[in-house]
PDB file of N, CA and C in Angstrom:
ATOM      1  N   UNK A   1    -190.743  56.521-167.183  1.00  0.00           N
ATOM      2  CA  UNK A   1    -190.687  56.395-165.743  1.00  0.00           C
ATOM      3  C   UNK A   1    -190.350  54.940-165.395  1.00  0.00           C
ATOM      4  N   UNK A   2    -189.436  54.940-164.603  1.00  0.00           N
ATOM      5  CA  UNK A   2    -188.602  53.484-164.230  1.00  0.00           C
ATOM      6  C   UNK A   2    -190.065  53.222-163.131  1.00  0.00           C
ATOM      7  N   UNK A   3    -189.960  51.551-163.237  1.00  0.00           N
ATOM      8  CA  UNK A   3    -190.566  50.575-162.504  1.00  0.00           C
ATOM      9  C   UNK A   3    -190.027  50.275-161.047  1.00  0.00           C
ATOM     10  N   UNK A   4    -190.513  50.482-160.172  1.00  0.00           N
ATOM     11  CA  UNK A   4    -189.972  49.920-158.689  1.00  0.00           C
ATOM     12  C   UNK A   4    -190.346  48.346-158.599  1.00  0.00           C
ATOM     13  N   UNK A   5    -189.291  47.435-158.566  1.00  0.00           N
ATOM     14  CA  UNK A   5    -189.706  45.941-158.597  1.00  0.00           C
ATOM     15  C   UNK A   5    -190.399  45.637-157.262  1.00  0.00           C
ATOM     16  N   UNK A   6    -191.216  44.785-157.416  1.00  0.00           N
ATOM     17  CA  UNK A   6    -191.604  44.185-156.053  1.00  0.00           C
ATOM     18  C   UNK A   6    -190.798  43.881-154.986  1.00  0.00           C
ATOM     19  N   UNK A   7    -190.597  43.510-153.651  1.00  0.00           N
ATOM     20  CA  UNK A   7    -189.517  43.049-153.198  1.00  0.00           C
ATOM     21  C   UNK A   7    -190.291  41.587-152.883  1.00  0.00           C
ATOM     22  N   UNK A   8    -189.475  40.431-153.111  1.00  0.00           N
ATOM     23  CA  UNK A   8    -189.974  39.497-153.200  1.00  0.00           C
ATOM     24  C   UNK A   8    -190.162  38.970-151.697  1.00  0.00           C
ATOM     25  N   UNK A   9    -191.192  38.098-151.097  1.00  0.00           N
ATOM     26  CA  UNK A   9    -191.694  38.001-150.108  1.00  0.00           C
ATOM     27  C   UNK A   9    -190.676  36.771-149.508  1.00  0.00           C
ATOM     28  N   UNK A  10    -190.342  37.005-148.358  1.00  0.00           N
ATOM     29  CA  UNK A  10    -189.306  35.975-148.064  1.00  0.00           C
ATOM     30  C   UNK A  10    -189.977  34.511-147.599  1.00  0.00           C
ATOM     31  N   UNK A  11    -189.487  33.548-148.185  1.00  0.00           N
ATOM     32  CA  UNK A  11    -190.131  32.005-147.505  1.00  0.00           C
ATOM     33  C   UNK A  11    -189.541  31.698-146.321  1.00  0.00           C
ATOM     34  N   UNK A  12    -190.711  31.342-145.386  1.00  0.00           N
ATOM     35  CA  UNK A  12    -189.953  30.786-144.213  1.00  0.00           C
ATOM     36  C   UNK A  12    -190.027  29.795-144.060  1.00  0.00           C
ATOM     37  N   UNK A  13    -188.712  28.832-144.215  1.00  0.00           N
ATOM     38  CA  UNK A  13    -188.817  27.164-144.122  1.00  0.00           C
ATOM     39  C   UNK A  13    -188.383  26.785-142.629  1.00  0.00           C
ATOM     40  N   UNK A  14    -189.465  25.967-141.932  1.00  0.00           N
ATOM     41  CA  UNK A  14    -188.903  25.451-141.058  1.00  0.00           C
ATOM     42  C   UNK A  14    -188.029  24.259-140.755  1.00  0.00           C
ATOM     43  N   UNK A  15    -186.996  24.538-139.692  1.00  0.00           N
ATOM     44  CA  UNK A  15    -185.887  23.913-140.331  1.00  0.00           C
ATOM     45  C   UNK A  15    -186.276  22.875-139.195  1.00  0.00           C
ATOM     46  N   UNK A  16    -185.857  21.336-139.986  1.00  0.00           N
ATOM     47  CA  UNK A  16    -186.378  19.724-139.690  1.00  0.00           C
ATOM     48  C   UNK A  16    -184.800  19.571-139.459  1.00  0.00           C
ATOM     49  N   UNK A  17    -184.474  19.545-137.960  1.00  0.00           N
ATOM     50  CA  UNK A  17    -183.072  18.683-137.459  1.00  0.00           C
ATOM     51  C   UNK A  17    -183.045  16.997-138.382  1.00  0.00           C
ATOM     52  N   UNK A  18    -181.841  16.041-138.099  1.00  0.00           N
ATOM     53  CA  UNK A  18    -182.456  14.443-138.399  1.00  0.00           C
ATOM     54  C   UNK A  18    -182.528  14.420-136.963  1.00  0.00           C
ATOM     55  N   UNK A  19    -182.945  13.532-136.664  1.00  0.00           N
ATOM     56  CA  UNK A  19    -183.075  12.839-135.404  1.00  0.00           C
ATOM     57  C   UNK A  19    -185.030  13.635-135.437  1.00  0.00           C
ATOM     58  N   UNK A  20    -184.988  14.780-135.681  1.00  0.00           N
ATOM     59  CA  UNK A  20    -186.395  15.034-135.102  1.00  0.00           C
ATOM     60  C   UNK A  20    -187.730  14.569-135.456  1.00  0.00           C
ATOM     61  N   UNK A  21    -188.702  14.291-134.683  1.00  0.00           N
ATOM     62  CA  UNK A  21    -190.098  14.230-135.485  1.00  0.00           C
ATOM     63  C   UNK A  21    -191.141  15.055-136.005  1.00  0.00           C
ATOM     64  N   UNK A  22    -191.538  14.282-137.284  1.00  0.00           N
ATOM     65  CA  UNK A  22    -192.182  15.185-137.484  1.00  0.00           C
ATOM     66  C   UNK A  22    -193.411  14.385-138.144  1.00  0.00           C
ATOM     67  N   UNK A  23    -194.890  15.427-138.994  1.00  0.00           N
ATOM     68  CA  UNK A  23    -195.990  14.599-139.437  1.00  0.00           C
ATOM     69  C   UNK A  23    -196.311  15.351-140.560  1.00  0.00           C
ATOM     70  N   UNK A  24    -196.785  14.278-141.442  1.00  0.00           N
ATOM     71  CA  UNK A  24    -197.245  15.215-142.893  1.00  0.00           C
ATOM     72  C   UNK A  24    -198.229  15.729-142.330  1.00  0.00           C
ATOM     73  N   UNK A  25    -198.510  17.594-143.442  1.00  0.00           N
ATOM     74  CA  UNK A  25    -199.694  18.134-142.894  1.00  0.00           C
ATOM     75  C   UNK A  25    -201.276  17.533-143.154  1.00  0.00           C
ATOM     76  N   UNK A  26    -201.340  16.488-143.499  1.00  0.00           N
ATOM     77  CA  UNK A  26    -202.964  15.878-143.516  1.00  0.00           C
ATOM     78  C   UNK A  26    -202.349  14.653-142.928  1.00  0.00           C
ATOM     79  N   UNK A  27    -201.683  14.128-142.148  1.00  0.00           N
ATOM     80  CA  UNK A  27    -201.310  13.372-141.189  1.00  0.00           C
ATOM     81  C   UNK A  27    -202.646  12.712-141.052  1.00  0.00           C
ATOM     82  N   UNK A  28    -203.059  11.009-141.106  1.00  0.00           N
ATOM     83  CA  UNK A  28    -204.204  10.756-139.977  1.00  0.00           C
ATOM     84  C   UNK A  28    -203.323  10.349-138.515  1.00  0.00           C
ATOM     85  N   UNK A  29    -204.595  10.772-137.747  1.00  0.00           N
ATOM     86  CA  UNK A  29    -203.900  10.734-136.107  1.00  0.00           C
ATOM     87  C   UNK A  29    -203.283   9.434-135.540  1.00  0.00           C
ATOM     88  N   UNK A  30    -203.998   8.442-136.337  1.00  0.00           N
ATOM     89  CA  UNK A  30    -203.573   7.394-135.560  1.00  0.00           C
ATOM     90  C   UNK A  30    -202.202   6.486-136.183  1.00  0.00           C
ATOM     91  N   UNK A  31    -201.278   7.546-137.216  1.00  0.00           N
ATOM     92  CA  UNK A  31    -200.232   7.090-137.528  1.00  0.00           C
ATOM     93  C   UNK A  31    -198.706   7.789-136.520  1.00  0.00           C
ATOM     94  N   UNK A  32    -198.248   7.769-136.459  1.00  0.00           N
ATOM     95  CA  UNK A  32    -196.996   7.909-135.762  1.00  0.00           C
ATOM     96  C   UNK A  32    -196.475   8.433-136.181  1.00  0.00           C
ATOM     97  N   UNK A  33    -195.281   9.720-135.270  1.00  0.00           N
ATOM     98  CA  UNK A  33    -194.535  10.639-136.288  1.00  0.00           C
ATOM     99  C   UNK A  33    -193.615  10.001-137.120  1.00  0.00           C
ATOM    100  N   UNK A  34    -193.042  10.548-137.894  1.00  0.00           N
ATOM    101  CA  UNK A  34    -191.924  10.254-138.908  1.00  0.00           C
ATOM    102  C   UNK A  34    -190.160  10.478-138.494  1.00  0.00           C
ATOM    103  N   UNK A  35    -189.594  10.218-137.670  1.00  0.00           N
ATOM    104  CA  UNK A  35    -187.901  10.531-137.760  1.00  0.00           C
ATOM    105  C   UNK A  35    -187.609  11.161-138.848  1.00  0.00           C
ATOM    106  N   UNK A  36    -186.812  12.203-139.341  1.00  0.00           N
ATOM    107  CA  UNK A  36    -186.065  12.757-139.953  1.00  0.00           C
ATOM    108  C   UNK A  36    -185.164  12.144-140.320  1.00  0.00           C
ATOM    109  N   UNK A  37    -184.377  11.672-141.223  1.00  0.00           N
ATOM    110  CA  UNK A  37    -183.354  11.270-142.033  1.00  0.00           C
ATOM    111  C   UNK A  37    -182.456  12.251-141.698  1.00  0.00           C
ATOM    112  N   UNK A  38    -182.550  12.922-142.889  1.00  0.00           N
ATOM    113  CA  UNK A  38    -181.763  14.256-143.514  1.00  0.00           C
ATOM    114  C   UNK A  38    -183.017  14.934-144.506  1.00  0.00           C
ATOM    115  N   UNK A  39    -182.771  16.409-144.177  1.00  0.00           N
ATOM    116  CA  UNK A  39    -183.342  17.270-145.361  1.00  0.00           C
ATOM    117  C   UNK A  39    -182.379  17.976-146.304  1.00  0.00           C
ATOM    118  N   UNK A  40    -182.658  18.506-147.653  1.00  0.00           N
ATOM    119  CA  UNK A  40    -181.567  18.589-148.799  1.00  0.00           C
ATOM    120  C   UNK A  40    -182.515  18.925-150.225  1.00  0.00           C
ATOM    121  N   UNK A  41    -182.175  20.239-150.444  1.00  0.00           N
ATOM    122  CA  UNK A  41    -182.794  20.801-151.702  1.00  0.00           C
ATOM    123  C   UNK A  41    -184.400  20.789-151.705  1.00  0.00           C
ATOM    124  N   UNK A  42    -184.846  20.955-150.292  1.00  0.00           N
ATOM    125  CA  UNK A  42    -186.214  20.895-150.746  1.00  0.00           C
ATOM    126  C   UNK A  42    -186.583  19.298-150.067  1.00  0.00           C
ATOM    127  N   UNK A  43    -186.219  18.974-149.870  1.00  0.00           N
ATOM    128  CA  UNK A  43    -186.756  17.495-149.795  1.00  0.00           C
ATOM    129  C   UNK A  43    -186.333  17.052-148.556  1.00  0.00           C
ATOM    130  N   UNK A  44    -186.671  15.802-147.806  1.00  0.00           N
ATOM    131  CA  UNK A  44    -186.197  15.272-146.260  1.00  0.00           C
ATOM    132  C   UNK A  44    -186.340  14.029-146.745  1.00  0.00           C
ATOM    133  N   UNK A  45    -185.493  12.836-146.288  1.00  0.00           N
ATOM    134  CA  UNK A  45    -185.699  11.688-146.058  1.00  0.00           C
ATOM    135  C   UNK A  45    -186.436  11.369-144.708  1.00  0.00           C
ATOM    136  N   UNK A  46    -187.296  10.153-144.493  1.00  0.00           N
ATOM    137  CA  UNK A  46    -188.148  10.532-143.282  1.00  0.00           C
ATOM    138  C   UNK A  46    -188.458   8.916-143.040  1.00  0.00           C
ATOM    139  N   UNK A  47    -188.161   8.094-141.999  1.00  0.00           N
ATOM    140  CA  UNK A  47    -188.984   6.761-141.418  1.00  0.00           C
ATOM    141  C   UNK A  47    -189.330   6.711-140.373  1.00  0.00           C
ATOM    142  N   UNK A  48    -190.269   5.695-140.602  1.00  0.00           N
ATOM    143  CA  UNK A  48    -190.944   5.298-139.436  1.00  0.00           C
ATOM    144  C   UNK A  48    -190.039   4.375-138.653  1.00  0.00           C
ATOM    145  N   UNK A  49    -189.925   4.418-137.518  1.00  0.00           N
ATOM    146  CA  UNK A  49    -189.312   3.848-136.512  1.00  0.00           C
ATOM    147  C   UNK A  49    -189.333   2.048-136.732  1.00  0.00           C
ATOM    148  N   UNK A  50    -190.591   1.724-136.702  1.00  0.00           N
ATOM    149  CA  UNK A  50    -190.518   0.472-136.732  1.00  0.00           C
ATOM    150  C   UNK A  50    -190.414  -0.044-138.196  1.00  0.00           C
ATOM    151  N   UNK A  51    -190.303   0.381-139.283  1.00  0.00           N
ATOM    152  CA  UNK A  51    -189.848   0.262-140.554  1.00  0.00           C
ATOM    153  C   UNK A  51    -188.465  -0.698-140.987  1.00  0.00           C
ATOM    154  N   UNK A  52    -187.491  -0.491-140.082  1.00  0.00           N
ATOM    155  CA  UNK A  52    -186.263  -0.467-139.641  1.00  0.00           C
ATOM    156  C   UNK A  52    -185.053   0.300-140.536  1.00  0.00           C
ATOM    157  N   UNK A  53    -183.939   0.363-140.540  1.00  0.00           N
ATOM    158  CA  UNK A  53    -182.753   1.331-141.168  1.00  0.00           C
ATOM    159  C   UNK A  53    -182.970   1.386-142.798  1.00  0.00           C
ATOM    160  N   UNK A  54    -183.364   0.445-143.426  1.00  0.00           N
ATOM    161  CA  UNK A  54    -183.152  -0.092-145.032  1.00  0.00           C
ATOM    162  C   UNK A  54    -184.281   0.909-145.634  1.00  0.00           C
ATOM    163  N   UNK A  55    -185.329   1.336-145.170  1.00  0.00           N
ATOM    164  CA  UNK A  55    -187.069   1.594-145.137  1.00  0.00           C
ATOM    165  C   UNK A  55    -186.970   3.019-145.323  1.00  0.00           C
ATOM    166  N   UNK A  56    -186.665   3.987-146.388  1.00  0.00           N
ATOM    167  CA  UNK A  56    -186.722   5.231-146.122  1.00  0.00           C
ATOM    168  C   UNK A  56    -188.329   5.904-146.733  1.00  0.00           C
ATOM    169  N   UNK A  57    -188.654   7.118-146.948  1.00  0.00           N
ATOM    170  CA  UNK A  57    -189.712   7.621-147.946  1.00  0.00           C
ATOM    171  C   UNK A  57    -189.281   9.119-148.088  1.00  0.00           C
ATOM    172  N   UNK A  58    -189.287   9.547-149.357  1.00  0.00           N
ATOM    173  CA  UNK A  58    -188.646  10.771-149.775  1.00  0.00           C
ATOM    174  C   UNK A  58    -190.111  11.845-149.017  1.00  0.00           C
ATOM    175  N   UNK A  59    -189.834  13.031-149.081  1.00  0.00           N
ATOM    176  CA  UNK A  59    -190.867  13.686-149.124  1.00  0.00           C
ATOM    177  C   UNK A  59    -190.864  15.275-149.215  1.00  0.00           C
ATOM    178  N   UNK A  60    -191.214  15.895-149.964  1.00  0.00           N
ATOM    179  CA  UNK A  60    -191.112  16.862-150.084  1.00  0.00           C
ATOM    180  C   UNK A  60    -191.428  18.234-148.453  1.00  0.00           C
ATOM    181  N   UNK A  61    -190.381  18.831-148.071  1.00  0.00           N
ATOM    182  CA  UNK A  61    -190.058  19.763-146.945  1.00  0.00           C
ATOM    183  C   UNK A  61    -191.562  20.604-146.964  1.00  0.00           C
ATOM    184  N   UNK A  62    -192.161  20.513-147.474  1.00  0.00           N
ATOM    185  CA  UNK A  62    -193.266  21.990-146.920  1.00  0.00           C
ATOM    186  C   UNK A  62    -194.499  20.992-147.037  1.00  0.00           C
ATOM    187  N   UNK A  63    -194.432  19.547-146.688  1.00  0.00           N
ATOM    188  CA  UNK A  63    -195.856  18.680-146.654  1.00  0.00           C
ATOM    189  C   UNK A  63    -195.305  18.315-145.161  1.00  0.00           C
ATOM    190  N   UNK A  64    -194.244  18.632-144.491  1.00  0.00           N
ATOM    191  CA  UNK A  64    -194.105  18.070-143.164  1.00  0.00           C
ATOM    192  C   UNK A  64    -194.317  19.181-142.415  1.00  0.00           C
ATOM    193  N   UNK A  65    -194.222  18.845-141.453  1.00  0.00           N
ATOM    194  CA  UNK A  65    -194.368  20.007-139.969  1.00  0.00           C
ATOM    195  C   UNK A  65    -193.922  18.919-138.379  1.00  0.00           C
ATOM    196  N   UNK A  66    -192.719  20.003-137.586  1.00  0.00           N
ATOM    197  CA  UNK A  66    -192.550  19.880-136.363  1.00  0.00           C
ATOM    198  C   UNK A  66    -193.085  19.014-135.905  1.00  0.00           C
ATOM    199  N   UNK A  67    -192.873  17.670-135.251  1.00  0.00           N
ATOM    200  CA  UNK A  67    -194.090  17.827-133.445  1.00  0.00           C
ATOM    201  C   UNK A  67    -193.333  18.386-132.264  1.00  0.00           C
ATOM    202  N   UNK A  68    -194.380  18.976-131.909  1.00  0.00           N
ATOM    203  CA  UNK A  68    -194.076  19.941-130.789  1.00  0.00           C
ATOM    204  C   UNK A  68    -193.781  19.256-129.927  1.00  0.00           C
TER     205      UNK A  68
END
C-alpha cells in the first residue's frame, strides 16, 4: 500500500520593502527601528539611521518584524 506524502506546510515570510522599518523580535524598547537595506536569500541588510551609509548589520529575515 502506497504512502500519501504529507503536504508540506507553507512558510509565510513577511515581505521587508528597503526603505522600511523594522525591529528584531526581542527588540529592547528603547532602541530605534532598523531601515531596511535590502533582503536576499533569507537574510536583510538593516541600519540604524544615525549609524550613517558605511554602518550596515546582516541579519537573518525571520528575527525581524514590520513596524506598524
Amino acid at each position: 500500500m502506497a504512502r500519501t506524502p504529507k503536504p508540506h506546510s507553507a512558510k509565510v515570510v513577511e515581505l521587508l520593502q528597503p526603505g522600511s522599518f523594522v525591529k528584531l523580535r526581542n527588540q529592547p524598547s528603547d532602541l530605534p527601528p532598523f531601515q531596511v537595506l535590502r533582503c536576499r536569500g533569507g537574510r536583510c541588510w538593516v541600519q540604524q539611521q544615525a549609524w550613517g551609509p558605511l554602518v550596515q548589520w546582516e541579519v537573518e529575515h525571520h528575527k525581524l518584524t514590520s513596524v506598524a
